[in-house]
C-alpha atoms as a PDB file:
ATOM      1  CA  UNK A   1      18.125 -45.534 -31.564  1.00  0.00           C
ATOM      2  CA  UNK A   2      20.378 -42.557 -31.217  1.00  0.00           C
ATOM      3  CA  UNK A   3      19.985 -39.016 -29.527  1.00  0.00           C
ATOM      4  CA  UNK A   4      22.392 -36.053 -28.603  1.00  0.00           C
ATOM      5  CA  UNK A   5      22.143 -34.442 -25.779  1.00  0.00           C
ATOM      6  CA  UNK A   6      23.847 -31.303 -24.141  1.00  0.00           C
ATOM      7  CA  UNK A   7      23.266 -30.147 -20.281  1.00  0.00           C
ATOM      8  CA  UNK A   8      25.010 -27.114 -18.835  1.00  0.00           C
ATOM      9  CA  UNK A   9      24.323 -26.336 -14.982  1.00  0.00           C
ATOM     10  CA  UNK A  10      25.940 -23.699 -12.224  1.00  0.00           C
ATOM     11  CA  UNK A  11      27.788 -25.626 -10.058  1.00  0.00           C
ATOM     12  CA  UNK A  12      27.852 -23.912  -6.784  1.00  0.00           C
ATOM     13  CA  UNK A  13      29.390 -24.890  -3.075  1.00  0.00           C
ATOM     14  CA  UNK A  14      28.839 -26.266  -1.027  1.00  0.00           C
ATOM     15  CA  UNK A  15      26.532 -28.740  -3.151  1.00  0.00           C
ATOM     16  CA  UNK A  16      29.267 -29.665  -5.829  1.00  0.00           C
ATOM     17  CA  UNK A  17      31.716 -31.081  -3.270  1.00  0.00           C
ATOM     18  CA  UNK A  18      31.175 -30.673   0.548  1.00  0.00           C
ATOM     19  CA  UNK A  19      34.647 -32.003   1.248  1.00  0.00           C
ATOM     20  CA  UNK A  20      36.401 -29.959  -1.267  1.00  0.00           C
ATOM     21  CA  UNK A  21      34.478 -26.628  -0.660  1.00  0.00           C
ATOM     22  CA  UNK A  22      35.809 -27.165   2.977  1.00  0.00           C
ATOM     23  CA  UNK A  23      39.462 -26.780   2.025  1.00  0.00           C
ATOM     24  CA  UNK A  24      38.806 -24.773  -1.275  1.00  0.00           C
ATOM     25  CA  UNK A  25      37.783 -21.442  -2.081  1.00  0.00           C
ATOM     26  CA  UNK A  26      35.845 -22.421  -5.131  1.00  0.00           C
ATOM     27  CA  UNK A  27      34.081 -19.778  -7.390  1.00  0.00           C
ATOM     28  CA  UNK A  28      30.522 -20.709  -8.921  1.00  0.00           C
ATOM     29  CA  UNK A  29      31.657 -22.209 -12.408  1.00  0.00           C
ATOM     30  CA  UNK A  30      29.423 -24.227 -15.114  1.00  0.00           C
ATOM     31  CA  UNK A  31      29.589 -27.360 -16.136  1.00  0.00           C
ATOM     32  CA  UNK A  32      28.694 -27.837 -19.584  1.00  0.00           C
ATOM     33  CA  UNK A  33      28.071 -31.797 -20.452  1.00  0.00           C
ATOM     34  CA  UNK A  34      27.762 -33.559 -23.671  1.00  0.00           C
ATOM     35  CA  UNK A  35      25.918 -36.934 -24.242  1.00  0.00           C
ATOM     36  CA  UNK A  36      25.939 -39.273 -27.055  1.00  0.00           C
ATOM     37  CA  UNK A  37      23.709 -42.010 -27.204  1.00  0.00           C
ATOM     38  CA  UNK A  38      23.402 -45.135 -29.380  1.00  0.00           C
ATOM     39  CA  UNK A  39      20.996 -48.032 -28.471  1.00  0.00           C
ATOM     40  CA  UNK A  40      21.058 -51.010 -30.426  1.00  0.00           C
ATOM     41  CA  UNK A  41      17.993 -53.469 -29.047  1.00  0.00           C
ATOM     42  CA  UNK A  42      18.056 -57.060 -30.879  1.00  0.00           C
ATOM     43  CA  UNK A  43      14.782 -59.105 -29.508  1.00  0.00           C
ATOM     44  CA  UNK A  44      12.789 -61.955 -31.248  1.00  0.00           C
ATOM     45  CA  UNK A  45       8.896 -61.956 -30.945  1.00  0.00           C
ATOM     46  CA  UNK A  46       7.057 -65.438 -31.354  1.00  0.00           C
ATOM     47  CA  UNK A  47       3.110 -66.474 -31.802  1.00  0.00           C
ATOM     48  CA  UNK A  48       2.497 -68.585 -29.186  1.00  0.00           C
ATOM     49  CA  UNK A  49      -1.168 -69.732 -30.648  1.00  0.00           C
ATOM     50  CA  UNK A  50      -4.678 -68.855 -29.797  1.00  0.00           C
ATOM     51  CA  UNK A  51      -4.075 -64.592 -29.973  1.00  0.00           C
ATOM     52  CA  UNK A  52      -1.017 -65.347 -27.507  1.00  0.00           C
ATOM     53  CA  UNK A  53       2.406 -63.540 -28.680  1.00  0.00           C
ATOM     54  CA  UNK A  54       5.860 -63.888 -26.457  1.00  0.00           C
ATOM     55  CA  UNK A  55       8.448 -61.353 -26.562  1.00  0.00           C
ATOM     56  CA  UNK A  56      12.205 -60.431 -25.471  1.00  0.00           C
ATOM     57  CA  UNK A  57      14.709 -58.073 -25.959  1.00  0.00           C
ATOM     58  CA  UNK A  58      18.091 -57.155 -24.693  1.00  0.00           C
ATOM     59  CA  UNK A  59      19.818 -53.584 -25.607  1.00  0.00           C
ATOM     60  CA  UNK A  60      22.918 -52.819 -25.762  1.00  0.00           C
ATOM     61  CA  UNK A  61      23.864 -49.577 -24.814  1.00  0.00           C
ATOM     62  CA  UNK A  62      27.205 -46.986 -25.929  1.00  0.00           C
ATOM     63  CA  UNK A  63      27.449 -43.300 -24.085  1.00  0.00           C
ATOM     64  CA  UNK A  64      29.703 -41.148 -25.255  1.00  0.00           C
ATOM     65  CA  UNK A  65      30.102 -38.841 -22.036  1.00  0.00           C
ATOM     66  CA  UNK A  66      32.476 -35.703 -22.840  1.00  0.00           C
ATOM     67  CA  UNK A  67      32.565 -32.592 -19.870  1.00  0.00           C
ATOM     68  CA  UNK A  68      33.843 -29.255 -19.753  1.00  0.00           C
ATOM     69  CA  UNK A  69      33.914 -26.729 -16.724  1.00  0.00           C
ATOM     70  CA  UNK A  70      34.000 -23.230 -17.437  1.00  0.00           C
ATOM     71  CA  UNK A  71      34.352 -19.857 -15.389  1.00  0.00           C
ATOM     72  CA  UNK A  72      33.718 -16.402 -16.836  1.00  0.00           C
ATOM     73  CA  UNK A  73      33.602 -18.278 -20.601  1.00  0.00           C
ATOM     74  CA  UNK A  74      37.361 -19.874 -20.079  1.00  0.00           C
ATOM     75  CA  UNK A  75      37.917 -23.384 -19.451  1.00  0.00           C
ATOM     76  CA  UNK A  76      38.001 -23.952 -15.902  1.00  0.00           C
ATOM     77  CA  UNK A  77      39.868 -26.773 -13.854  1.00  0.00           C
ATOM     78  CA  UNK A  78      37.882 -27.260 -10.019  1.00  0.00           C
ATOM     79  CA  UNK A  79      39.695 -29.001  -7.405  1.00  0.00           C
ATOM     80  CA  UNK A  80      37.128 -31.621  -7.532  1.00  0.00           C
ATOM     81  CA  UNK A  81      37.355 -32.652 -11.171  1.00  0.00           C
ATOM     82  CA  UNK A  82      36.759 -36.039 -12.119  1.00  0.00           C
ATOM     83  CA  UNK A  83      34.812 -37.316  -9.565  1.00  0.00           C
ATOM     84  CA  UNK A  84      30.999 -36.245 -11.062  1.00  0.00           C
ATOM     85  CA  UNK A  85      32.099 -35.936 -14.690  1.00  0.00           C
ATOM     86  CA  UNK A  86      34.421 -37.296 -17.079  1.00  0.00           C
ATOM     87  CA  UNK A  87      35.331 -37.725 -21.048  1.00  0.00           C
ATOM     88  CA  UNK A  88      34.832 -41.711 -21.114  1.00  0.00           C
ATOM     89  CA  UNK A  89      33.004 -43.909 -23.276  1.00  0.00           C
ATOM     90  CA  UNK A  90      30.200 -46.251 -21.155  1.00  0.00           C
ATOM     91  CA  UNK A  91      28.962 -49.609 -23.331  1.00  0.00           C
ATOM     92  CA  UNK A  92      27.615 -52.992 -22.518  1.00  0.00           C
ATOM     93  CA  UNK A  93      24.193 -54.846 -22.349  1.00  0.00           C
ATOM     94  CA  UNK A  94      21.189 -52.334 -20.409  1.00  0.00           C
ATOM     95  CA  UNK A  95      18.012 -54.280 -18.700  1.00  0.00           C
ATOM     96  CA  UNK A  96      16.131 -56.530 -21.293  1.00  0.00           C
ATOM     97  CA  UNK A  97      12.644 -56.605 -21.323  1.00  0.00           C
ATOM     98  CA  UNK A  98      10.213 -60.375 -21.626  1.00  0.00           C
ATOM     99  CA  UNK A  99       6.919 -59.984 -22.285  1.00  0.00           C
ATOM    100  CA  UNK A 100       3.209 -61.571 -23.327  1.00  0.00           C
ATOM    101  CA  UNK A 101       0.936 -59.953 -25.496  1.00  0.00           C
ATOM    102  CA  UNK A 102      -3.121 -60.982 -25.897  1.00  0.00           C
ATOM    103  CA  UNK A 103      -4.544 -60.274 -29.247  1.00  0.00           C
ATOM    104  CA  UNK A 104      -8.624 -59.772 -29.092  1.00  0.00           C
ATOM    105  CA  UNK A 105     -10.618 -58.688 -32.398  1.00  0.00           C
ATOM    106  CA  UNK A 106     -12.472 -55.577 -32.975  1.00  0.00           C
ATOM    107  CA  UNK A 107     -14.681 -56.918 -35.781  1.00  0.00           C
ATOM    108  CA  UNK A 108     -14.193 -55.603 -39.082  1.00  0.00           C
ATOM    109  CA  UNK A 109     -12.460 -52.891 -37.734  1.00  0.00           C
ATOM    110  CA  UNK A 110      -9.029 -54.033 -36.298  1.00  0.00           C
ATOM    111  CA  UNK A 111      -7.500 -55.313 -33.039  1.00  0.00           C
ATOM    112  CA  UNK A 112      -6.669 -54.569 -29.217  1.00  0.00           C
ATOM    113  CA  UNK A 113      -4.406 -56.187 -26.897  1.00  0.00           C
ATOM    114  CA  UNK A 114      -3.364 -56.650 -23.181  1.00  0.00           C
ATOM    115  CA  UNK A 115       0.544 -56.904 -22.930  1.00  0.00           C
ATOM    116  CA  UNK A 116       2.648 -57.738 -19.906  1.00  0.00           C
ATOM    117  CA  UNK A 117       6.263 -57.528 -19.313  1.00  0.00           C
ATOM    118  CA  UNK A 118       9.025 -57.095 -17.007  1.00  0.00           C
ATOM    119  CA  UNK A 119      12.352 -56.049 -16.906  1.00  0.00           C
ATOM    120  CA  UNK A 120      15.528 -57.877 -16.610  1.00  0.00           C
ATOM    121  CA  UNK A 121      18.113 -56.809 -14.799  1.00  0.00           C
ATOM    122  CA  UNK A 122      21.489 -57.447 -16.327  1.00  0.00           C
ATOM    123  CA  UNK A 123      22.400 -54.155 -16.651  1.00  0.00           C
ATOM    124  CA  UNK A 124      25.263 -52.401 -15.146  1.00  0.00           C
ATOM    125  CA  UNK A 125      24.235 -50.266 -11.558  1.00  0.00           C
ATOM    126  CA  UNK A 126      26.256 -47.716  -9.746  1.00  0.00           C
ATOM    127  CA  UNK A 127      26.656 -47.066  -6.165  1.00  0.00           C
ATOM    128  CA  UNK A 128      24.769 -44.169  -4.394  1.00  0.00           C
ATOM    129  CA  UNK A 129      26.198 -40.988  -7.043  1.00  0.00           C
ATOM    130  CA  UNK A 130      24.994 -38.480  -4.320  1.00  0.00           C
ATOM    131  CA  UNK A 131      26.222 -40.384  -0.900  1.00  0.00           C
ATOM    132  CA  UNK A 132      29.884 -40.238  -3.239  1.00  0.00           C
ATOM    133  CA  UNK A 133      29.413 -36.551  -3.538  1.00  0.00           C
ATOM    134  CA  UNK A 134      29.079 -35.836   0.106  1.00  0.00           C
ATOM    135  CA  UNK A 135      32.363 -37.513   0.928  1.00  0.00           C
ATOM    136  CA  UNK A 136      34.221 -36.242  -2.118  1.00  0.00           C
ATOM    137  CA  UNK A 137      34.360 -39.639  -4.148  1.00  0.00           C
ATOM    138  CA  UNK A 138      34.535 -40.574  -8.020  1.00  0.00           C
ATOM    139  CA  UNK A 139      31.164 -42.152  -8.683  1.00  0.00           C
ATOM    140  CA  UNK A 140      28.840 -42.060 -12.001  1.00  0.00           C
ATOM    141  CA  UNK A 141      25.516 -40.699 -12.435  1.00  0.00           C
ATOM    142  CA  UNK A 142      24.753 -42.880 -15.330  1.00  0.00           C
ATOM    143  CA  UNK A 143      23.573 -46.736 -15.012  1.00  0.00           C
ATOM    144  CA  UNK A 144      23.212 -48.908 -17.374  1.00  0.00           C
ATOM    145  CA  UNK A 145      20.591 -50.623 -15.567  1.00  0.00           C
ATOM    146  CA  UNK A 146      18.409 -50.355 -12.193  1.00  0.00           C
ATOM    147  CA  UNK A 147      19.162 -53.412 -10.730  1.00  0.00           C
ATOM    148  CA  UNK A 148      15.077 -54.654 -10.270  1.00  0.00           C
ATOM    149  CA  UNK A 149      12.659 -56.574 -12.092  1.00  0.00           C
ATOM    150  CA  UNK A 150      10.142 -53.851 -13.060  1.00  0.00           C
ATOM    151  CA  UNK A 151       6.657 -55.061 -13.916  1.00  0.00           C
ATOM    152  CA  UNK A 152       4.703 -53.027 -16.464  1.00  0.00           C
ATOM    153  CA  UNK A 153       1.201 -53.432 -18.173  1.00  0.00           C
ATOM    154  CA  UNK A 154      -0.044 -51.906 -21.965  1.00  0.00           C
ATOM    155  CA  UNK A 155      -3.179 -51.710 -23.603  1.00  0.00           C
ATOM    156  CA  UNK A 156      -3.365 -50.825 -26.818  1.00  0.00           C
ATOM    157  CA  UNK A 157      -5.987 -51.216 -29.805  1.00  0.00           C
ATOM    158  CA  UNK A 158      -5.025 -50.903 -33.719  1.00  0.00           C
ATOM    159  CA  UNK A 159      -7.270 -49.894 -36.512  1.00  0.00           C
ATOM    160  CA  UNK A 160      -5.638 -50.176 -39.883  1.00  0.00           C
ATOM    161  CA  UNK A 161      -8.356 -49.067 -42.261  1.00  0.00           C
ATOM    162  CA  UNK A 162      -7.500 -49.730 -46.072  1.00  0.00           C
ATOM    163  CA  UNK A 163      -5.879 -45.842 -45.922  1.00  0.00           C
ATOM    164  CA  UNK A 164      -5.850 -44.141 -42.897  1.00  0.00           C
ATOM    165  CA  UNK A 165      -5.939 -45.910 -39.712  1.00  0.00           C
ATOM    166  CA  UNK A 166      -5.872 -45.164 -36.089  1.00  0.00           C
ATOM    167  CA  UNK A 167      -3.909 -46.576 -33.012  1.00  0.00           C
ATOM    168  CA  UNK A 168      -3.784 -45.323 -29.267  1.00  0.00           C
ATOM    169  CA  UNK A 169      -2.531 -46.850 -26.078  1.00  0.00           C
ATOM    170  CA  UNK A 170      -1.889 -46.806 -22.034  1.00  0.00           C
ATOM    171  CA  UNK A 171       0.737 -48.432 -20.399  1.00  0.00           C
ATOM    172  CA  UNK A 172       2.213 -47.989 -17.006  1.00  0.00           C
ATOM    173  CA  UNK A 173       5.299 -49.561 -14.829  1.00  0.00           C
ATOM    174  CA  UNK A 174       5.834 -49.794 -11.219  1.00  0.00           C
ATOM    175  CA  UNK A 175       8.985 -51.017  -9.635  1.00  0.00           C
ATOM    176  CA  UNK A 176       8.227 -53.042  -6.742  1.00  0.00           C
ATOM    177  CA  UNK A 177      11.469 -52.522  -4.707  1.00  0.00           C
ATOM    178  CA  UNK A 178      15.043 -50.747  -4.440  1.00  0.00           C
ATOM    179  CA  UNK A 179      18.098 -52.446  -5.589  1.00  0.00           C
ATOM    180  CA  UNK A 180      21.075 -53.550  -3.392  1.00  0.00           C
ATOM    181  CA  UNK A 181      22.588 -50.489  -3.763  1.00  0.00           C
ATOM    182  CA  UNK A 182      19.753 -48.597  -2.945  1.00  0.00           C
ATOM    183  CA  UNK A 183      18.259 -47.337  -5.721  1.00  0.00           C
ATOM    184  CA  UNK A 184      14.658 -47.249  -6.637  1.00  0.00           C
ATOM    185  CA  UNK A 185      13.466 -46.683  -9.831  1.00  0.00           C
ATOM    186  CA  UNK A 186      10.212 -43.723 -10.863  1.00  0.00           C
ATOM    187  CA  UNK A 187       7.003 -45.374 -11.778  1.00  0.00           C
ATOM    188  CA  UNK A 188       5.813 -44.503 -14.890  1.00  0.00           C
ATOM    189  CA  UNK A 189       2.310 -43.486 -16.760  1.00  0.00           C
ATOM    190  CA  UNK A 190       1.838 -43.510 -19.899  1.00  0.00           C
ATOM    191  CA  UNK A 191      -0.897 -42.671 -22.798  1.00  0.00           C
ATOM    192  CA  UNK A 192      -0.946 -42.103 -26.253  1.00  0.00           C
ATOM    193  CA  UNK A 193      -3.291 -41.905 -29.850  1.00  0.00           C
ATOM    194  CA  UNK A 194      -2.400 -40.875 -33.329  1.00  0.00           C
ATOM    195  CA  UNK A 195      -3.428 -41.483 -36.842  1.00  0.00           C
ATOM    196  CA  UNK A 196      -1.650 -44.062 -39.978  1.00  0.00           C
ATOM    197  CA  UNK A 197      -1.846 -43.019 -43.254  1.00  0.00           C
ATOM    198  CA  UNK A 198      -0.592 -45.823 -46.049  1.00  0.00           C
ATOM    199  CA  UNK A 199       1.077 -44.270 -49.418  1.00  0.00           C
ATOM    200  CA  UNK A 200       1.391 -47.745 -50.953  1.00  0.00           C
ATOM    201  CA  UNK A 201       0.750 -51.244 -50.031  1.00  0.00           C
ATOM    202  CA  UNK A 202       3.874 -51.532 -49.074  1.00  0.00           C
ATOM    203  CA  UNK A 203       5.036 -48.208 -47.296  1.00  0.00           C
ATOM    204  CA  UNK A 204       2.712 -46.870 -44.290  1.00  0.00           C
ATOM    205  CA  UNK A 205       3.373 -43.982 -42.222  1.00  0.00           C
ATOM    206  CA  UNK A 206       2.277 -42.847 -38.448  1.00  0.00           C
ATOM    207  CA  UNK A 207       1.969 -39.645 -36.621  1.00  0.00           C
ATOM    208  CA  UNK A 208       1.233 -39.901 -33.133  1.00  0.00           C
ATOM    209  CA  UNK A 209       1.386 -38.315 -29.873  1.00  0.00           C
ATOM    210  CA  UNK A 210       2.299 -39.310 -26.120  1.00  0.00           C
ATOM    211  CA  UNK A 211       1.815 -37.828 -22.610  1.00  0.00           C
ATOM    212  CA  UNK A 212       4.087 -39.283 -19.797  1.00  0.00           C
ATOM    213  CA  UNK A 213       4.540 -39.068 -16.111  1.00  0.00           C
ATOM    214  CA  UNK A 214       7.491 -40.222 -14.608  1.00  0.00           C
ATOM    215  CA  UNK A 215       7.658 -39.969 -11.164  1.00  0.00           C
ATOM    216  CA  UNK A 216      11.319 -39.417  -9.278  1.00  0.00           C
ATOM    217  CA  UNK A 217      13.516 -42.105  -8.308  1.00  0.00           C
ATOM    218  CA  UNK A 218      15.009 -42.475  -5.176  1.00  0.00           C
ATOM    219  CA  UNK A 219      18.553 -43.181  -3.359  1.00  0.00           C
ATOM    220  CA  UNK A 220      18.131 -44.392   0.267  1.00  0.00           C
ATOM    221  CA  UNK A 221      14.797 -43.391   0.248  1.00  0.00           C
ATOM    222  CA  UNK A 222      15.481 -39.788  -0.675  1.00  0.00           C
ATOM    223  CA  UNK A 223      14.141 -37.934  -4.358  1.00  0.00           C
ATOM    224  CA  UNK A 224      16.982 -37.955  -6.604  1.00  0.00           C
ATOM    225  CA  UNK A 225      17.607 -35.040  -8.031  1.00  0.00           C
ATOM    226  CA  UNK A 226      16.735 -33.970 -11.625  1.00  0.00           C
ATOM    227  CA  UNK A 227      14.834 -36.843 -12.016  1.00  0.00           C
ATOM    228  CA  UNK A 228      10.258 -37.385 -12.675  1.00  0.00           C
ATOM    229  CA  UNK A 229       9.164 -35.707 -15.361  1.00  0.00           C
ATOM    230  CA  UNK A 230       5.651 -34.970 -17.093  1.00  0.00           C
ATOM    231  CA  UNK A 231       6.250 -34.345 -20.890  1.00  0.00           C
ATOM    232  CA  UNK A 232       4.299 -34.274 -24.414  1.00  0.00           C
ATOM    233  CA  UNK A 233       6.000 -36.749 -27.019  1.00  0.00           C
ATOM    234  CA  UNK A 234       5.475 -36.855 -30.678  1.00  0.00           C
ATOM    235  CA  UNK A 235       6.384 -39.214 -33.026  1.00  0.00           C
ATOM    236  CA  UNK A 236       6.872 -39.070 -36.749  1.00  0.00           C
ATOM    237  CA  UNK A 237       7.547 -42.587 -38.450  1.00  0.00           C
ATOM    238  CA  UNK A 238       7.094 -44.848 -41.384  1.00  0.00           C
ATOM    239  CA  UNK A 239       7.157 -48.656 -42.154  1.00  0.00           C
ATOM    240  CA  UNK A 240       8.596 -50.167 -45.496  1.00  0.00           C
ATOM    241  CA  UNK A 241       7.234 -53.917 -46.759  1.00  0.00           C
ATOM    242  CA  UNK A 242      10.705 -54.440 -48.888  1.00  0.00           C
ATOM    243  CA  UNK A 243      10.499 -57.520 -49.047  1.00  0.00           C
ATOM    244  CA  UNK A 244       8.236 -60.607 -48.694  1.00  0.00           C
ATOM    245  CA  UNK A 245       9.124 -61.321 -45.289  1.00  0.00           C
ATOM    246  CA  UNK A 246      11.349 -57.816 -44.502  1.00  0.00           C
ATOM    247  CA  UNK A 247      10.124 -54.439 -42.853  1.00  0.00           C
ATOM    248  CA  UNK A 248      12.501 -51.624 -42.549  1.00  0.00           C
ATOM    249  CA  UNK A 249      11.249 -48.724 -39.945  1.00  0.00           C
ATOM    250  CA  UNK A 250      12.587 -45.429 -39.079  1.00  0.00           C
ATOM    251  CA  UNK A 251      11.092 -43.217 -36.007  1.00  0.00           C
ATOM    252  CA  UNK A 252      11.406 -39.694 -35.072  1.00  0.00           C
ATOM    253  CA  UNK A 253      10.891 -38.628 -31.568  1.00  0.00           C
ATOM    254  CA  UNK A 254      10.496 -35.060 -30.633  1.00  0.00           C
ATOM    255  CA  UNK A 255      10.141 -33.927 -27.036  1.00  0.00           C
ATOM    256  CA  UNK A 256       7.495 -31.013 -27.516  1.00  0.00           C
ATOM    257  CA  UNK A 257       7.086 -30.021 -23.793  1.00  0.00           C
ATOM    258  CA  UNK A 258       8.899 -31.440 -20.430  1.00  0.00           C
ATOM    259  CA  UNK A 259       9.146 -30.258 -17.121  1.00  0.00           C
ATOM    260  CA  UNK A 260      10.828 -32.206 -14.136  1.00  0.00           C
ATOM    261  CA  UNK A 261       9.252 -33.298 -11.163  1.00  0.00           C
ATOM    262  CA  UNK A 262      11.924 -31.770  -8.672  1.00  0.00           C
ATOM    263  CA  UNK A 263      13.893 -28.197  -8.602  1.00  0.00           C
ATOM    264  CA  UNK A 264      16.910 -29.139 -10.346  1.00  0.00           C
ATOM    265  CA  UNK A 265      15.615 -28.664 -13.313  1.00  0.00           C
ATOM    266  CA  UNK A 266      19.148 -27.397 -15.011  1.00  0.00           C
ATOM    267  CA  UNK A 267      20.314 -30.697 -14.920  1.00  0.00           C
ATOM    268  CA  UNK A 268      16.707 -32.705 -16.351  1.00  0.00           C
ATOM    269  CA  UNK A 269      18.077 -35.227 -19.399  1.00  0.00           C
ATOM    270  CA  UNK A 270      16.104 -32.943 -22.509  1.00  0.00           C
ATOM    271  CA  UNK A 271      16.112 -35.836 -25.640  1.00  0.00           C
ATOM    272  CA  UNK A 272      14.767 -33.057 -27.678  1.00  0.00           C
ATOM    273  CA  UNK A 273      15.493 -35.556 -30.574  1.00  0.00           C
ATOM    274  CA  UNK A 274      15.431 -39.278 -31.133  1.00  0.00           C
ATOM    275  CA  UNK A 275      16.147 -41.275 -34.304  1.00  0.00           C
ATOM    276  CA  UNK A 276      15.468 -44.767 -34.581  1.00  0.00           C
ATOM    277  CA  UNK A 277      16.237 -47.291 -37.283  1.00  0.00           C
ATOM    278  CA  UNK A 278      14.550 -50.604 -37.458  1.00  0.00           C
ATOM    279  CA  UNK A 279      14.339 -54.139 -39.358  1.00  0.00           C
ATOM    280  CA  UNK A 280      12.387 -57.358 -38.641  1.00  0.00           C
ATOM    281  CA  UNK A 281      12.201 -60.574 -40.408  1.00  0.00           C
ATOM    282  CA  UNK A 282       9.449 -62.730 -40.546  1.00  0.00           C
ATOM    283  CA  UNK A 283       9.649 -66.378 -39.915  1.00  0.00           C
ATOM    284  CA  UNK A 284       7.232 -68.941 -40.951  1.00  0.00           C
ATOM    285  CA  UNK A 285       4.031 -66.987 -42.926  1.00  0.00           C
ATOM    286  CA  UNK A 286       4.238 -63.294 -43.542  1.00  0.00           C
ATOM    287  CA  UNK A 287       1.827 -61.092 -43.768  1.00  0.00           C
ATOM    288  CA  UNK A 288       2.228 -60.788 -47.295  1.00  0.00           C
ATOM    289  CA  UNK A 289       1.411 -64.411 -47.581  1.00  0.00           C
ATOM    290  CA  UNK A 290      -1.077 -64.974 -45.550  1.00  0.00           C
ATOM    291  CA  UNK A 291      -3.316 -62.002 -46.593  1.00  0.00           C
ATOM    292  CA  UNK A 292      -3.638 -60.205 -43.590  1.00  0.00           C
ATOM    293  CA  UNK A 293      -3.058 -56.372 -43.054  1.00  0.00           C
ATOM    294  CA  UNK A 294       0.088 -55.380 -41.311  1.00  0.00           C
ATOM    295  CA  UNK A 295      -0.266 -53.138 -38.407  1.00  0.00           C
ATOM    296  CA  UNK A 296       1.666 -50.273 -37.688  1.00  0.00           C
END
């Protein structure tokens, strides 16, 4: 998975740096911010017998963080630079996911399922970003991981058809508690439908669409900023039988609407774009072999 993101936002006092506004006279400038993100997310999935599937996977994350201030269109150096932004390259593992999936028939027509999961925390957290702020202090807005073991429930049913098909879902996660660093992660709601079309036994293709509501996290009990969000997802994707027991994928995520749940909405993460790239290899009996349809 990779996406490119750009956020520029007014930086005013005494917001931007308490401690240095106090001994600075500094103007309102911009900070324009650049993200690159790649996500690479090996996992394994296993039948465990009788409709019962096991799953886990553990991403690894690279963010390619580059920042700029500006004043009246000319680069800009504040006082207080380096301590909210800097050009630095953040990689390591993010928070795995291990899950169970129940498979239950729809007749003749195709399959649903219950899946539950939770999160693993291995991922990389940060200490209070906004706390660091109000004391003048280096910290980092971006985590690798939240620090929790968030539990999360799908439900989702599949209808392959021998052309054109239909899938939808609902899912939801709910963090439980905050991290030792006080952080507590949104809850989120999910729910989405769209429509398969295959071109060839081997090659199928989906188009679907998502709604999601994400509500804010929280630092010490307190919204952070620029975080919840409700937005309309679509996805554009394909699968590839190329070979007996290999499936290539590729996914493209648009954002088509978001707004953010709080009034910072300047600095809401916009992944207008998303590209992923997938493979999976089969173990055992394919699908191929055994007869059965593959699902989208």
């Amino acid at each position: 998975m990779g996406t490119s993101v750009r956020i520029q936002h007014v930086a005013d006092c005494p917001e931007v740096s308490p401690v240095h506004c106090e001994e600075y006279d500094i103007p309102t400038h911009f900070h324009d911010q650049t993200i690159d993100w790649l996500r690479i997310n090996p996992g394994i999935t296993a039948g465990l017998g009788k409709g019962w599937q096991g799953s886990a996977f553990i991403p690894f994350d690279a963010k390619k963080l580059g920042i700029l201030y500006t004043l009246d269109g000319e680069v800009y150096h504040p006082p207080y630079e380096g301590i909210h932004h800097r050009n630095e390259l953040l990689a390591g593992p993010a928070d795995g996911t291990l899950g169970v999936e129940r498979f239950f028939g729809l007749g003749e027509l195709g399959m649903w399922s219950l899946k539950a999961t939770t999160s693993l925390p291995i991922g990389r957290t940060e200490e209070d970003p906004f706390a660091l702020t109000l004391v003048g202090e280096e910290h980092q807005h971006f985590q690798m991981g939240t620090g929790t073991f968030i539990p999360s429930v799908e439900a989702k049913f599949v209808i392959p058809g021998l052309r054109i098909g239909a899938l939808g879902w609902v899912a939801t996660n709910q963090p439980l508690y905050e991290n030792g660093k006080g952080y507590f992660p949104g809850a989120r709601y999910n729910a989405g439908a769209g429509v398969t079309y295959r071109v060839t036994p081997d090659l199928n293709t989906v188009l679907s669409s998502e709604y999601a509501y994400e509500t804010p996290d929280a630092w010490d009990g307190e919204p952070s900023p620029a975080s919840g969000r409700q937005a309309v997802v679509i996805d554009v994707g394909a699968s590839w039988s190329a070979m007996e027991r290999l499936t290539l994928s590729s996914m493209l995520r648009i954002t088509a609407w978001q707004v953010t749940m709080t009034d910072y909405h300047e600095d809401q993460l916009l992944q207008r774009l998303v590209a992923t790239i997938g493979a999976s290899w089969t173990f055992g009996e394919s699908d191929r072999a055994t007869g059965a349809e593959p699902t989208p």
